[in-house]
N, C-alpha and C. Protein backbone atom coordinates (compact mmCIF):
# COMPACT_ATOMS: atom_id res chain seq x y z
N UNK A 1 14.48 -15.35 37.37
CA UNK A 1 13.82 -15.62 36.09
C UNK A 1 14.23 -14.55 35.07
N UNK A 2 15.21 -14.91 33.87
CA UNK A 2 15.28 -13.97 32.53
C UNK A 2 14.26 -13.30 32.62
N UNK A 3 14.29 -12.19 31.89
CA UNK A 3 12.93 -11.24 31.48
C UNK A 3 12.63 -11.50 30.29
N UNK A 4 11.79 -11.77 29.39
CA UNK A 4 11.39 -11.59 28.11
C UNK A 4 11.64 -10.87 27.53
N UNK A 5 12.64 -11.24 26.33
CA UNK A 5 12.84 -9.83 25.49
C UNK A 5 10.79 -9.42 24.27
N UNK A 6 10.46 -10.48 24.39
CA UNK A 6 9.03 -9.96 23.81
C UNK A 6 7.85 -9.43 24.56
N UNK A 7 8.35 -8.99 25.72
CA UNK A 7 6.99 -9.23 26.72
C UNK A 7 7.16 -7.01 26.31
N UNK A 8 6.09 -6.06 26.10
CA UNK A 8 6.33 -4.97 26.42
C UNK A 8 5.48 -4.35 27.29
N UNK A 9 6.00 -3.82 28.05
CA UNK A 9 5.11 -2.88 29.62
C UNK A 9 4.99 -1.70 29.47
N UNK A 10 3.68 -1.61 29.51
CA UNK A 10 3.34 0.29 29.75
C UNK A 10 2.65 0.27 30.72
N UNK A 11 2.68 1.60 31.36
CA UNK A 11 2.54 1.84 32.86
C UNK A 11 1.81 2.56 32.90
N UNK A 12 0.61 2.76 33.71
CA UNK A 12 -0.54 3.44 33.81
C UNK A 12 -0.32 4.34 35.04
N UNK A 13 -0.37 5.54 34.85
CA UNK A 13 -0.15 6.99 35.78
C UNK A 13 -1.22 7.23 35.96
N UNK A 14 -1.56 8.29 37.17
CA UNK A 14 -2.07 9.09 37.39
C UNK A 14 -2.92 9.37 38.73
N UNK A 15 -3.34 9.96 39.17
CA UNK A 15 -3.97 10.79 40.76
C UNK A 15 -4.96 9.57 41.14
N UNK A 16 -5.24 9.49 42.66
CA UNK A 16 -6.18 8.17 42.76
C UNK A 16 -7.64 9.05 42.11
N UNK A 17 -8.65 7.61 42.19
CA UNK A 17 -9.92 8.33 41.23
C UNK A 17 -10.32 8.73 39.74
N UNK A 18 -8.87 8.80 39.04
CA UNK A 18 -9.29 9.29 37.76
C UNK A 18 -9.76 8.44 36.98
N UNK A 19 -9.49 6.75 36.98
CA UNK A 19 -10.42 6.39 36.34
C UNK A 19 -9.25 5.00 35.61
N UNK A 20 -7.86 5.13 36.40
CA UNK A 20 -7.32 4.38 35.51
C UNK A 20 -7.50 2.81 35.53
N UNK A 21 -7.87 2.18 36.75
CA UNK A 21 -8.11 0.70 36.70
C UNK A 21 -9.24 1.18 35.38
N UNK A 22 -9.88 1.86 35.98
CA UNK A 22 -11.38 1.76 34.80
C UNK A 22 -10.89 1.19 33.41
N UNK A 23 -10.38 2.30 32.69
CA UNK A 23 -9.62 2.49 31.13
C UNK A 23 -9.20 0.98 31.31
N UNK A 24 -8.20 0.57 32.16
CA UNK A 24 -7.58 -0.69 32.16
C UNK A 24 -8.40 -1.69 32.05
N UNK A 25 -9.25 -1.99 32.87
CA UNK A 25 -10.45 -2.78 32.76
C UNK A 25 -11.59 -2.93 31.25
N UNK A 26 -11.55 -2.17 31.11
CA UNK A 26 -12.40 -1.74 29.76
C UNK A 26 -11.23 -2.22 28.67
N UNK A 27 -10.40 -1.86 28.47
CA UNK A 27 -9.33 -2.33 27.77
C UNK A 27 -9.30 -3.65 27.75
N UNK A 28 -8.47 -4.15 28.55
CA UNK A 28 -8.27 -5.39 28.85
C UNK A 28 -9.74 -6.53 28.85
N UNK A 29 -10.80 -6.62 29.57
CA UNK A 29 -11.58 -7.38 29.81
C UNK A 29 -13.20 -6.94 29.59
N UNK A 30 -13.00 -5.60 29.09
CA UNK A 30 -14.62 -4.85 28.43
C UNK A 30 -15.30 -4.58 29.31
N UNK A 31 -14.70 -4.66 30.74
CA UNK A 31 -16.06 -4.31 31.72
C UNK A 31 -15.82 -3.14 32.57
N UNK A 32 -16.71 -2.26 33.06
CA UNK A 32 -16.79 -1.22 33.78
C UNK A 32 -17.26 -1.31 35.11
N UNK A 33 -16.69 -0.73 36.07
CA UNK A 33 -17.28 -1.24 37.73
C UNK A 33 -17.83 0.18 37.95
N UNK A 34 -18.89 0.72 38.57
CA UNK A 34 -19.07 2.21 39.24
C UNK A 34 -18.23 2.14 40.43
N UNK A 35 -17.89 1.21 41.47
CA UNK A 35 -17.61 1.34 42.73
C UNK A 35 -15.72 2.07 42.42
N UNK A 36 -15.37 2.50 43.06
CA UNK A 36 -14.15 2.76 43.56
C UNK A 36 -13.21 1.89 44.37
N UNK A 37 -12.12 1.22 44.03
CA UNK A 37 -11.84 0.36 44.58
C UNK A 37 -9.73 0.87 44.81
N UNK A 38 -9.24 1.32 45.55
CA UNK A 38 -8.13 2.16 45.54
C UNK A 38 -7.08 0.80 44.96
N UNK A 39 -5.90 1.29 44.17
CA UNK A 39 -5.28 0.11 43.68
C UNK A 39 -4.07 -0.01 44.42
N UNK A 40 -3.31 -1.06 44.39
CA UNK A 40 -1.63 -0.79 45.22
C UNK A 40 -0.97 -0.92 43.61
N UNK A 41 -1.09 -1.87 42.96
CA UNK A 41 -0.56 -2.23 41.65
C UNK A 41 -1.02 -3.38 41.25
N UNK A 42 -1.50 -3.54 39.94
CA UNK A 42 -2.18 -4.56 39.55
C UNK A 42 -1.51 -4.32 37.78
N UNK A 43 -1.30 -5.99 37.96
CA UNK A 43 -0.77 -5.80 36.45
C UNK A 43 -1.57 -6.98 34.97
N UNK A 44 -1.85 -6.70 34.07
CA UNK A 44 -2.44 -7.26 33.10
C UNK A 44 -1.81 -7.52 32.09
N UNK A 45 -2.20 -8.84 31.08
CA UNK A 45 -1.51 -9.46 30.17
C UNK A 45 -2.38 -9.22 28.65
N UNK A 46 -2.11 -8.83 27.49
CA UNK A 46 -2.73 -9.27 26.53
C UNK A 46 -1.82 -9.49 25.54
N UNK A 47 -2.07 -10.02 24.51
CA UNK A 47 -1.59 -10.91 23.21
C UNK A 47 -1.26 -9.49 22.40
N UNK A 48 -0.23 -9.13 22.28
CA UNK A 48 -0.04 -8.35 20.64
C UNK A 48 0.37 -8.67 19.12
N UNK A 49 0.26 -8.04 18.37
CA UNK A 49 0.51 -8.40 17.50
C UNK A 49 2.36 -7.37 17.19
N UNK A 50 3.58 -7.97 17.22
CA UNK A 50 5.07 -7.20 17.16
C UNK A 50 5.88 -7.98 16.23
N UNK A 51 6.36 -6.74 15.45
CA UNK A 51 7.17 -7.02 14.39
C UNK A 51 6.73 -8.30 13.52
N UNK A 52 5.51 -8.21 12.91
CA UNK A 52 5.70 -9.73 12.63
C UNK A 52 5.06 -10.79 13.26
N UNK A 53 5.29 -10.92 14.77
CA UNK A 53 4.98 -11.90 15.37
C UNK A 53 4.11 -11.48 16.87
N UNK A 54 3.56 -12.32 17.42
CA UNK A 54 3.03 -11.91 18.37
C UNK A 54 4.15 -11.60 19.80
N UNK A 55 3.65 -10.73 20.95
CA UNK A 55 4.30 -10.67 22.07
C UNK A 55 3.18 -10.03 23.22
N UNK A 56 3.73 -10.08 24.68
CA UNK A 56 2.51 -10.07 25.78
C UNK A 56 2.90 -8.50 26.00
N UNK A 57 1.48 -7.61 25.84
CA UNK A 57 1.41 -6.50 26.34
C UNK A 57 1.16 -6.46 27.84
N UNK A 58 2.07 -5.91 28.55
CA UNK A 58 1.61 -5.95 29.82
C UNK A 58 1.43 -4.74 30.36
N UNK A 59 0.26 -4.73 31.28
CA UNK A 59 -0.08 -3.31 31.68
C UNK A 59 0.10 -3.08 33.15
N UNK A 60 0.60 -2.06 33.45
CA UNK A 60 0.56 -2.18 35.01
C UNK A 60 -0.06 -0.75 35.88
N UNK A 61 -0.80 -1.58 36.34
CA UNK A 61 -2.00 -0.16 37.00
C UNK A 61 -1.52 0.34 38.40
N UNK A 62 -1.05 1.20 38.38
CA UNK A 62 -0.33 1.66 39.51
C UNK A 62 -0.99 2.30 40.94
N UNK A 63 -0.82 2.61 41.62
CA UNK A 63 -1.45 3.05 43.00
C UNK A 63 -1.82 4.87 42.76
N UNK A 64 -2.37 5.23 43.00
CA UNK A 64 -2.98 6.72 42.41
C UNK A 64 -1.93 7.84 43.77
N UNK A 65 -1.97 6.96 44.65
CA UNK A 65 -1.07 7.70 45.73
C UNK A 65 0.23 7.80 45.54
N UNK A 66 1.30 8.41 46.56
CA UNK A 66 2.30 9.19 46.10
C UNK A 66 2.93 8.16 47.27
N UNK A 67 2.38 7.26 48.16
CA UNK A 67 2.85 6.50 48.96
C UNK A 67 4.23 5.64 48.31
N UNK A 68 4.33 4.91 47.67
CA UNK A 68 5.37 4.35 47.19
C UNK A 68 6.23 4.67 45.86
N UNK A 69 7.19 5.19 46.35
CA UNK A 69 8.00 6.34 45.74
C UNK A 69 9.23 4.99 44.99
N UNK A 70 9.23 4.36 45.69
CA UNK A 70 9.94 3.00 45.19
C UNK A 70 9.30 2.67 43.94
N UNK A 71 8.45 2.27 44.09
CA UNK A 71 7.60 1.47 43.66
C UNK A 71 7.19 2.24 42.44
N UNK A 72 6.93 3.61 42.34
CA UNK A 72 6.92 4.34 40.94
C UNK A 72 8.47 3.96 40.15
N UNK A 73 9.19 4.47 41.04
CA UNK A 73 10.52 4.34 40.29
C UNK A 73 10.78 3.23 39.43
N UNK A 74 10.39 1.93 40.02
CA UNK A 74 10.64 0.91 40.07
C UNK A 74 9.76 0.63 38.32
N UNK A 75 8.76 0.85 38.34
CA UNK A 75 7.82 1.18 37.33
C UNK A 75 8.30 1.25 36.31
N UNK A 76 8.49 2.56 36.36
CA UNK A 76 9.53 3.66 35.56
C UNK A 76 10.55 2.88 34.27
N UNK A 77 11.25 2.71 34.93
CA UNK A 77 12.62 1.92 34.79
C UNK A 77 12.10 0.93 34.04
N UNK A 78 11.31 0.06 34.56
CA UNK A 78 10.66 -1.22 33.76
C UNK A 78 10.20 -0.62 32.66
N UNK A 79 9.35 0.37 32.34
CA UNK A 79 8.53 0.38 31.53
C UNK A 79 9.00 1.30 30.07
N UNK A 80 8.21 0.67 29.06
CA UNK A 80 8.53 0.83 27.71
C UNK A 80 7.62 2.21 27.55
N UNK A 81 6.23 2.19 28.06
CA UNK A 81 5.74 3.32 26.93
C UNK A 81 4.35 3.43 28.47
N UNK A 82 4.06 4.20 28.13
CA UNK A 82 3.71 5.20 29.97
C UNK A 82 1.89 5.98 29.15
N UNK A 83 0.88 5.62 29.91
CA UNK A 83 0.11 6.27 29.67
C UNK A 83 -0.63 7.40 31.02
N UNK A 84 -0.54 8.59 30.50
CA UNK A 84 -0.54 9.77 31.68
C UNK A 84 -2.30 9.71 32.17
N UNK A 85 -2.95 9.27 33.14
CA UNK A 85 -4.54 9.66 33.18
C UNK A 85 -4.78 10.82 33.80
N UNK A 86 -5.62 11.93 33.70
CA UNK A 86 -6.10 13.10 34.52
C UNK A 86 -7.86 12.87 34.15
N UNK A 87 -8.56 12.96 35.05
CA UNK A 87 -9.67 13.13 34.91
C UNK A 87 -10.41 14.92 34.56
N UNK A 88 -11.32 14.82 33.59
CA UNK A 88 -11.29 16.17 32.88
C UNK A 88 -12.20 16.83 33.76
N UNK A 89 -12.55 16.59 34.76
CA UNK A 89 -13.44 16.71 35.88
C UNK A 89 -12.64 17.52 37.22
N UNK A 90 -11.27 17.28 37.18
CA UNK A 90 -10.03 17.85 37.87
C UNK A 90 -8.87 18.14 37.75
N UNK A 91 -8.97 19.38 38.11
CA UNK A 91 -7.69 20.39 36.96
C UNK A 91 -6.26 19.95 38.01
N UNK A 92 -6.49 19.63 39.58
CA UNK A 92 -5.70 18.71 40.31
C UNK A 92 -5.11 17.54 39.71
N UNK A 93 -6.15 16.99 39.59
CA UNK A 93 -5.52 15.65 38.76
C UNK A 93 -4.36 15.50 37.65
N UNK A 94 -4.67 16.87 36.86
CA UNK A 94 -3.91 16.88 35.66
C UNK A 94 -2.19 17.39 36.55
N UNK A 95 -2.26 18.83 37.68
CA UNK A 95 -0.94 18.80 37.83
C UNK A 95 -0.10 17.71 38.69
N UNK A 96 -1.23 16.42 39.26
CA UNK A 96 -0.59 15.68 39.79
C UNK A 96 0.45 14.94 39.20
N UNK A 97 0.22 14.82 37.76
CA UNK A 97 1.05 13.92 36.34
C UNK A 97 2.44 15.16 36.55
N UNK A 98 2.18 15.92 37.07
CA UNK A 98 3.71 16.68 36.23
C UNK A 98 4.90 16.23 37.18
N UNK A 99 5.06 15.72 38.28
CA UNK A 99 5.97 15.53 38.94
C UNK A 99 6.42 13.92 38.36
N UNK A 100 5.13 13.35 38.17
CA UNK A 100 5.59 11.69 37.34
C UNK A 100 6.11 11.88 36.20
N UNK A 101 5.68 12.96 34.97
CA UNK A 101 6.29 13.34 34.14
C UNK A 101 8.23 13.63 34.03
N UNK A 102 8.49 14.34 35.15
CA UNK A 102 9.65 14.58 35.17
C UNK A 102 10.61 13.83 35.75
N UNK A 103 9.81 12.62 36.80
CA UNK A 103 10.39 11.31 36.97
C UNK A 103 10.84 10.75 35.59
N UNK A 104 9.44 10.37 34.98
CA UNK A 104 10.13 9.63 34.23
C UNK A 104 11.35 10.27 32.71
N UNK A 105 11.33 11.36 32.80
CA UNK A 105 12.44 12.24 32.22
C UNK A 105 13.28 11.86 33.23
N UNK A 106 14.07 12.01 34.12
CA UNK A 106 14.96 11.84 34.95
C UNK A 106 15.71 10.40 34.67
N UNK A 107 14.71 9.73 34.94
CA UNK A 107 14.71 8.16 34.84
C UNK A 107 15.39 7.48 33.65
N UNK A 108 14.77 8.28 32.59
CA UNK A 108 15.04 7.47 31.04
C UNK A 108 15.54 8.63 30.49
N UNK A 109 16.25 10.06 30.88
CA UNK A 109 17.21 10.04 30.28
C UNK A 109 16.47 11.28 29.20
N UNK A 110 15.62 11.09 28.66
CA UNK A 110 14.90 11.28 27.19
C UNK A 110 13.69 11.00 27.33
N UNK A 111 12.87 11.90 26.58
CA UNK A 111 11.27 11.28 26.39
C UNK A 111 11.40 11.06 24.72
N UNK A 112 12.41 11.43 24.17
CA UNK A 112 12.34 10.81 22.45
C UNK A 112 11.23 10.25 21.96
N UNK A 113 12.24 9.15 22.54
CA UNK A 113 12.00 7.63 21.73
C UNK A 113 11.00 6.82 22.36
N UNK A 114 10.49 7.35 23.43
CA UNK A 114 9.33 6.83 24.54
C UNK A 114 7.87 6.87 24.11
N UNK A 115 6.85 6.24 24.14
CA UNK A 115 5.77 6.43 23.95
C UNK A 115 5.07 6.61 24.92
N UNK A 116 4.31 8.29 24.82
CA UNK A 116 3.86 8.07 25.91
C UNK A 116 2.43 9.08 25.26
N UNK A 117 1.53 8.45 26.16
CA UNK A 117 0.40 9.21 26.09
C UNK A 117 -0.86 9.84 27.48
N UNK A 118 -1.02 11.41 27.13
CA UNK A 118 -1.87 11.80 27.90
C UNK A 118 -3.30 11.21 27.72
N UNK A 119 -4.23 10.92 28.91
CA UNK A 119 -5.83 10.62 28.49
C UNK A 119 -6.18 11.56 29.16
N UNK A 120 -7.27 11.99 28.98
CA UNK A 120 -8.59 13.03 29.88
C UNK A 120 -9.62 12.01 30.37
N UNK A 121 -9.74 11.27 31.03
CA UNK A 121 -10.77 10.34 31.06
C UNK A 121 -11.91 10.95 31.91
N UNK A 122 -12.71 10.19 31.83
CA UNK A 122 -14.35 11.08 32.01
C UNK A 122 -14.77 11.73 31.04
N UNK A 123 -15.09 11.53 29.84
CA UNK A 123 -14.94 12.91 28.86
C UNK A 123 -16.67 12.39 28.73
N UNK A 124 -17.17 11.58 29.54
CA UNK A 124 -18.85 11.86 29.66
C UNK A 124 -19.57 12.23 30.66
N UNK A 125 -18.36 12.95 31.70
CA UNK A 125 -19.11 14.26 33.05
C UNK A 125 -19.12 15.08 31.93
N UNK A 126 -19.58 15.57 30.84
CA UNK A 126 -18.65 17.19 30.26
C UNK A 126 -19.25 18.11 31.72
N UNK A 127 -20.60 18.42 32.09
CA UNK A 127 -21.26 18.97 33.25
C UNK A 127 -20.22 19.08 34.36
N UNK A 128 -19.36 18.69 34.45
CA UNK A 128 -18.41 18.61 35.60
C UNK A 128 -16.99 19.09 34.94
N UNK A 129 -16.81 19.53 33.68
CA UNK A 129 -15.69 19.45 33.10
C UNK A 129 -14.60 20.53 33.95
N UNK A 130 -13.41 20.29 34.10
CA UNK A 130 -12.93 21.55 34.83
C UNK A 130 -11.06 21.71 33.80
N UNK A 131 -10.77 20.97 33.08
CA UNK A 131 -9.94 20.77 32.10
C UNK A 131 -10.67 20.62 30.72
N UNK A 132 -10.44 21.90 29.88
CA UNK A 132 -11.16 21.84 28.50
C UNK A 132 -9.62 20.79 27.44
N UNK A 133 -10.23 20.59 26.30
CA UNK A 133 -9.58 19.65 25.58
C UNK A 133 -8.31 20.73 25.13
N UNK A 134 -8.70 21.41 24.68
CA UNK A 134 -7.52 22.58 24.35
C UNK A 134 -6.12 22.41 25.32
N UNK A 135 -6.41 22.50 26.93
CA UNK A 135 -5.49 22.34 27.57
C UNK A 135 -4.59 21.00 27.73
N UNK A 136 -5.81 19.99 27.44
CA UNK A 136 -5.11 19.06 27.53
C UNK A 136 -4.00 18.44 26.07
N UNK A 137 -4.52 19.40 24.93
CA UNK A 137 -3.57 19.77 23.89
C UNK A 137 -2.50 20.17 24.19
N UNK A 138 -2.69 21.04 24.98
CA UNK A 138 -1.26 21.93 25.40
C UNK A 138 -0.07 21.33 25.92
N UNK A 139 -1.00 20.87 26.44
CA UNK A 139 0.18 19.80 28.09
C UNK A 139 0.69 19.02 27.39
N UNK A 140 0.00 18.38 26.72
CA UNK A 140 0.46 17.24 25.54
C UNK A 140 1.62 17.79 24.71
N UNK A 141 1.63 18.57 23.81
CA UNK A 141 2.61 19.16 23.22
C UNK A 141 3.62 19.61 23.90
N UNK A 142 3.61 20.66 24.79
CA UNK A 142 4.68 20.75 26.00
C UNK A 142 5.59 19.08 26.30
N UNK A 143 4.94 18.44 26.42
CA UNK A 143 5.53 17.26 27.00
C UNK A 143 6.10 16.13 25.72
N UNK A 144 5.99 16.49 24.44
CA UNK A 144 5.98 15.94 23.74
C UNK A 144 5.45 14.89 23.27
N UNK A 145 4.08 14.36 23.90
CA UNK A 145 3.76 13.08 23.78
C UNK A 145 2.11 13.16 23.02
N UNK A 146 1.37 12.20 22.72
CA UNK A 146 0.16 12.12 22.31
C UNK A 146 -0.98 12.02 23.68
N UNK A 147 -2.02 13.21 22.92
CA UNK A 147 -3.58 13.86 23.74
C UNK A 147 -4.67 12.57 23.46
N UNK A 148 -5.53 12.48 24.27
CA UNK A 148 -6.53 11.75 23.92
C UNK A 148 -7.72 11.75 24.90
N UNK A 149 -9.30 12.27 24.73
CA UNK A 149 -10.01 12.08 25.48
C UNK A 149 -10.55 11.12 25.67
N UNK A 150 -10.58 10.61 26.63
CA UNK A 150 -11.81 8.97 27.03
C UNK A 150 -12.42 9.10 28.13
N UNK A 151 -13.52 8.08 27.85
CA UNK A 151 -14.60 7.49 28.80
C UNK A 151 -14.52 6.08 29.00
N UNK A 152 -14.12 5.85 30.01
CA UNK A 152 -14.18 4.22 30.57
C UNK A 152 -15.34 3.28 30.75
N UNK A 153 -15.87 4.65 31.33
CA UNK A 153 -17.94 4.52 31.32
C UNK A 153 -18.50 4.23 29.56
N UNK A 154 -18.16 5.08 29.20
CA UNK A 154 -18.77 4.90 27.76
C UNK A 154 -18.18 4.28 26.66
N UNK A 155 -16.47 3.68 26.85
CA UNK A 155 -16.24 2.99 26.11
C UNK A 155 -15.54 3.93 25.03
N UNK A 156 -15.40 5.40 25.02
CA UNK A 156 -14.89 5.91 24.26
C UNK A 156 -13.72 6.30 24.57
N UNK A 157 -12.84 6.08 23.05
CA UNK A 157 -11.54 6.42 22.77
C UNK A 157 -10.95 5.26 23.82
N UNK A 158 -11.04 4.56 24.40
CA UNK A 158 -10.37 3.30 25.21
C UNK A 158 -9.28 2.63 24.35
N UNK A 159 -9.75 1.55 23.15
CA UNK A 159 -9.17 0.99 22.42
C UNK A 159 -7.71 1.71 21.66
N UNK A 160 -8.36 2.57 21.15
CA UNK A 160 -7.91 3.90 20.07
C UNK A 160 -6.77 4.35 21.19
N UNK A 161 -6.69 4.47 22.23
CA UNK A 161 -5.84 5.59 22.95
C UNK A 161 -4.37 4.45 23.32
N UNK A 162 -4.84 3.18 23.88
CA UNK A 162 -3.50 1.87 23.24
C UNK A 162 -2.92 1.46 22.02
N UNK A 163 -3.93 1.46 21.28
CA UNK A 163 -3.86 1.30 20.08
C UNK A 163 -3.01 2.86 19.12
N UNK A 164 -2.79 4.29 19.94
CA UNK A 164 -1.75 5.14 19.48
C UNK A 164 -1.01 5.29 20.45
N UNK A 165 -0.96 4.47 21.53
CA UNK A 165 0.52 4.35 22.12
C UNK A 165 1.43 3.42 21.63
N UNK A 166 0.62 2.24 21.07
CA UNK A 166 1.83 1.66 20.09
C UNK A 166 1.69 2.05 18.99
N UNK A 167 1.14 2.96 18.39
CA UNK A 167 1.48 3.55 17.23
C UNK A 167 2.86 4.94 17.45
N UNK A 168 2.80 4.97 18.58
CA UNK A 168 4.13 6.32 19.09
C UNK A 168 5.61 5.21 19.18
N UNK A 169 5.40 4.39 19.08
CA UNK A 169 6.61 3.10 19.18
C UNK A 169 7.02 2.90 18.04
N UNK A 170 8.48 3.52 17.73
CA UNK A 170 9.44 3.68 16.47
C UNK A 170 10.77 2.32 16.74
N UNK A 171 10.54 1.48 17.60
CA UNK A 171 11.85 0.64 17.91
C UNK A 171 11.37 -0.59 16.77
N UNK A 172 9.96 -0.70 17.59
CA UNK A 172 9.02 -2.21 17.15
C UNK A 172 7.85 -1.48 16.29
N UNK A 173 7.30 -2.85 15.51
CA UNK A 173 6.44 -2.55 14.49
C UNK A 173 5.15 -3.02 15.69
N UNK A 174 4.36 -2.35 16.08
CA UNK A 174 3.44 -2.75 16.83
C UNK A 174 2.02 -2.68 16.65
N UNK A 175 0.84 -3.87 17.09
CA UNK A 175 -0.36 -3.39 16.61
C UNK A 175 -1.25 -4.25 17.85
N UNK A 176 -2.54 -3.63 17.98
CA UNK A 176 -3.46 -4.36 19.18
C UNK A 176 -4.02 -5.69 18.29
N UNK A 177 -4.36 -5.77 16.68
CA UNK A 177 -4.19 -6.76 16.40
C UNK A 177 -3.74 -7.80 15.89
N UNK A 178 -3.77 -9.23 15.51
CA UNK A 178 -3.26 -10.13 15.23
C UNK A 178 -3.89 -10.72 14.32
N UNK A 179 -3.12 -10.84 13.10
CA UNK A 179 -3.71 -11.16 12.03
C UNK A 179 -3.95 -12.85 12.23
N UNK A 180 -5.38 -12.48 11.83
CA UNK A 180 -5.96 -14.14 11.77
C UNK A 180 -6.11 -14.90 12.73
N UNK A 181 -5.32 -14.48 13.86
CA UNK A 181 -5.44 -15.33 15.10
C UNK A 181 -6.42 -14.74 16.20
N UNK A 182 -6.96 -15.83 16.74
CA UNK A 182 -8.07 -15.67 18.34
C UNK A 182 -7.11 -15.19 19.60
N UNK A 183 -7.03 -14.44 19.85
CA UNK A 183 -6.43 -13.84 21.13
C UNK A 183 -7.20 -14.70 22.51
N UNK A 184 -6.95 -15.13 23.06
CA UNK A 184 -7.69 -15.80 24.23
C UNK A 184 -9.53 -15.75 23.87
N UNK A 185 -9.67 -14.52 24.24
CA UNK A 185 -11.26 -14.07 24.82
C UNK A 185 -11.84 -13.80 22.86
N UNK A 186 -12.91 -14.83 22.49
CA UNK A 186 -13.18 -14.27 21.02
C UNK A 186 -13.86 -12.98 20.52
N UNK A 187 -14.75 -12.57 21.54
CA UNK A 187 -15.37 -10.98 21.43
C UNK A 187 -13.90 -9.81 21.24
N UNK A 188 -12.90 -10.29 21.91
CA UNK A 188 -11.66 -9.03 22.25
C UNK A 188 -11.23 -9.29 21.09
N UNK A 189 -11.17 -10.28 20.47
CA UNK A 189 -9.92 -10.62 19.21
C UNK A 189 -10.78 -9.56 18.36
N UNK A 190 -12.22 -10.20 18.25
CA UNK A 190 -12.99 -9.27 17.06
C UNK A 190 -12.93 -7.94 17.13
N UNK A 191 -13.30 -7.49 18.16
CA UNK A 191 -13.15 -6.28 18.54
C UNK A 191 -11.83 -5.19 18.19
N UNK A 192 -10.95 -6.26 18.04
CA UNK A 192 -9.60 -5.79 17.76
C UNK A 192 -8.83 -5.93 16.27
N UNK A 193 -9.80 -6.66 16.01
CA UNK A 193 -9.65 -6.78 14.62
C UNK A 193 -9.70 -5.50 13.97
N UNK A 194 -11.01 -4.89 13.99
CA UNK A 194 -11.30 -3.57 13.59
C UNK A 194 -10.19 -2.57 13.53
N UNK A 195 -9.98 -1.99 12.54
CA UNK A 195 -8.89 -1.49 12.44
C UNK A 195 -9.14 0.12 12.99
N UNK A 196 -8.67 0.68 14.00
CA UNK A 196 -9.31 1.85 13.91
C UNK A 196 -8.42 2.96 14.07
N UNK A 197 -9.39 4.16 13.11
CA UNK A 197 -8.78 5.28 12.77
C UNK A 197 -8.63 6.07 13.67
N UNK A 198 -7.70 5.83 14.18
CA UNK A 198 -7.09 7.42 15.42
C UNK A 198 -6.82 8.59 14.91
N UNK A 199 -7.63 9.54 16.23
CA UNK A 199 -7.30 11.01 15.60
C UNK A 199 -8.03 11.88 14.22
């Protein structure tokens, strides 16, 4: 099967636990689970609004383990624009991203032209915090890419943190919404309507 030249994939990183089905879930379908459920790879579709015209954002939630080394690669390679998760709750979590980091440098060559973004997710343990925002500034800049704290639980910075990973995308004109049109689900379209101010 051709690949779609409109379809674009970003790839969801990071240590098992931190929270990334969560973000994904909340993103994609607005809902939050408490249980823990370990992922192998799970991938999601939504409607964007590109160049003009619409195209399918696809997300792919990756396995938090280091078990399939293929299977990151494999990722990698596919993917357009990469979002890094560390939970701000574990300062582990955060150096687990640095070895995927330099994959995907290896991989593509360049982080340029790539969009990629760090999250802190959990940013409503603060009581548990063990990564302050400052650092996760740091790392961010070091790596060249865009910082962002969220809560999957609370719904914060979720939208906003996709919504400036395709704003880090200089190839395509990209946006989470679509002018005038119902995206499948009508609460998500509205929701996305809202234009919101990142940063």
């Amino acid at each position: 099967m051709p690949e779609q030249s409109n379809d674009y994939r970003v790839v969801v990183f990071g240590a098992g636990g931190v929270g990334k089905s969560s973000l994904v879930l909340r993103f994609v379908k607005g809902t939050f689970r408490d249980t823990y459920i370990p992922t192998v790879e799970d991938t999601y579709t939504q409607v964007i609004s590109c160049d003009k015209s619409v195209c399918t954002l696809q997300i792919t939630d990756t396995t938090g383990s280091h078990q399939f080394p293929a299977m990151q690669r494999l990722s990698i390679s596919k993917g357009h624009a990469f979002i890094l998760v560390f939970s701000i709750t574990s300062r582990q979590s955060l150096e687990e991203l640095k070895p995927i980091y330099q994959e995907i440098l290896a991989i593509k060559g360049s982080v340029e032209a790539i969009p990629i973004m760090l999250a802190g997710n959990k940013s409503d343990e603060t009581a548990q915090r063990e990564v302050q925002a400052r650092e996760g500034e740091a790392q961010a800049s070091t790596w060249k890419c865009g910082f962002m704290e969220t809560s999957a639980k609370t719904n914060s910075n979720v939208t906003e943190l996709f919504q400036q990973l395709l704003a880090l995308e200089t190839r395509r004109d990209m946006s989470l919404s679509i002018d005038g049109k119902r995206s499948g689900k009508q609460n998500r379209a509205a929701q996305l309507k809202a234009k919101c101010s990142v940063m």
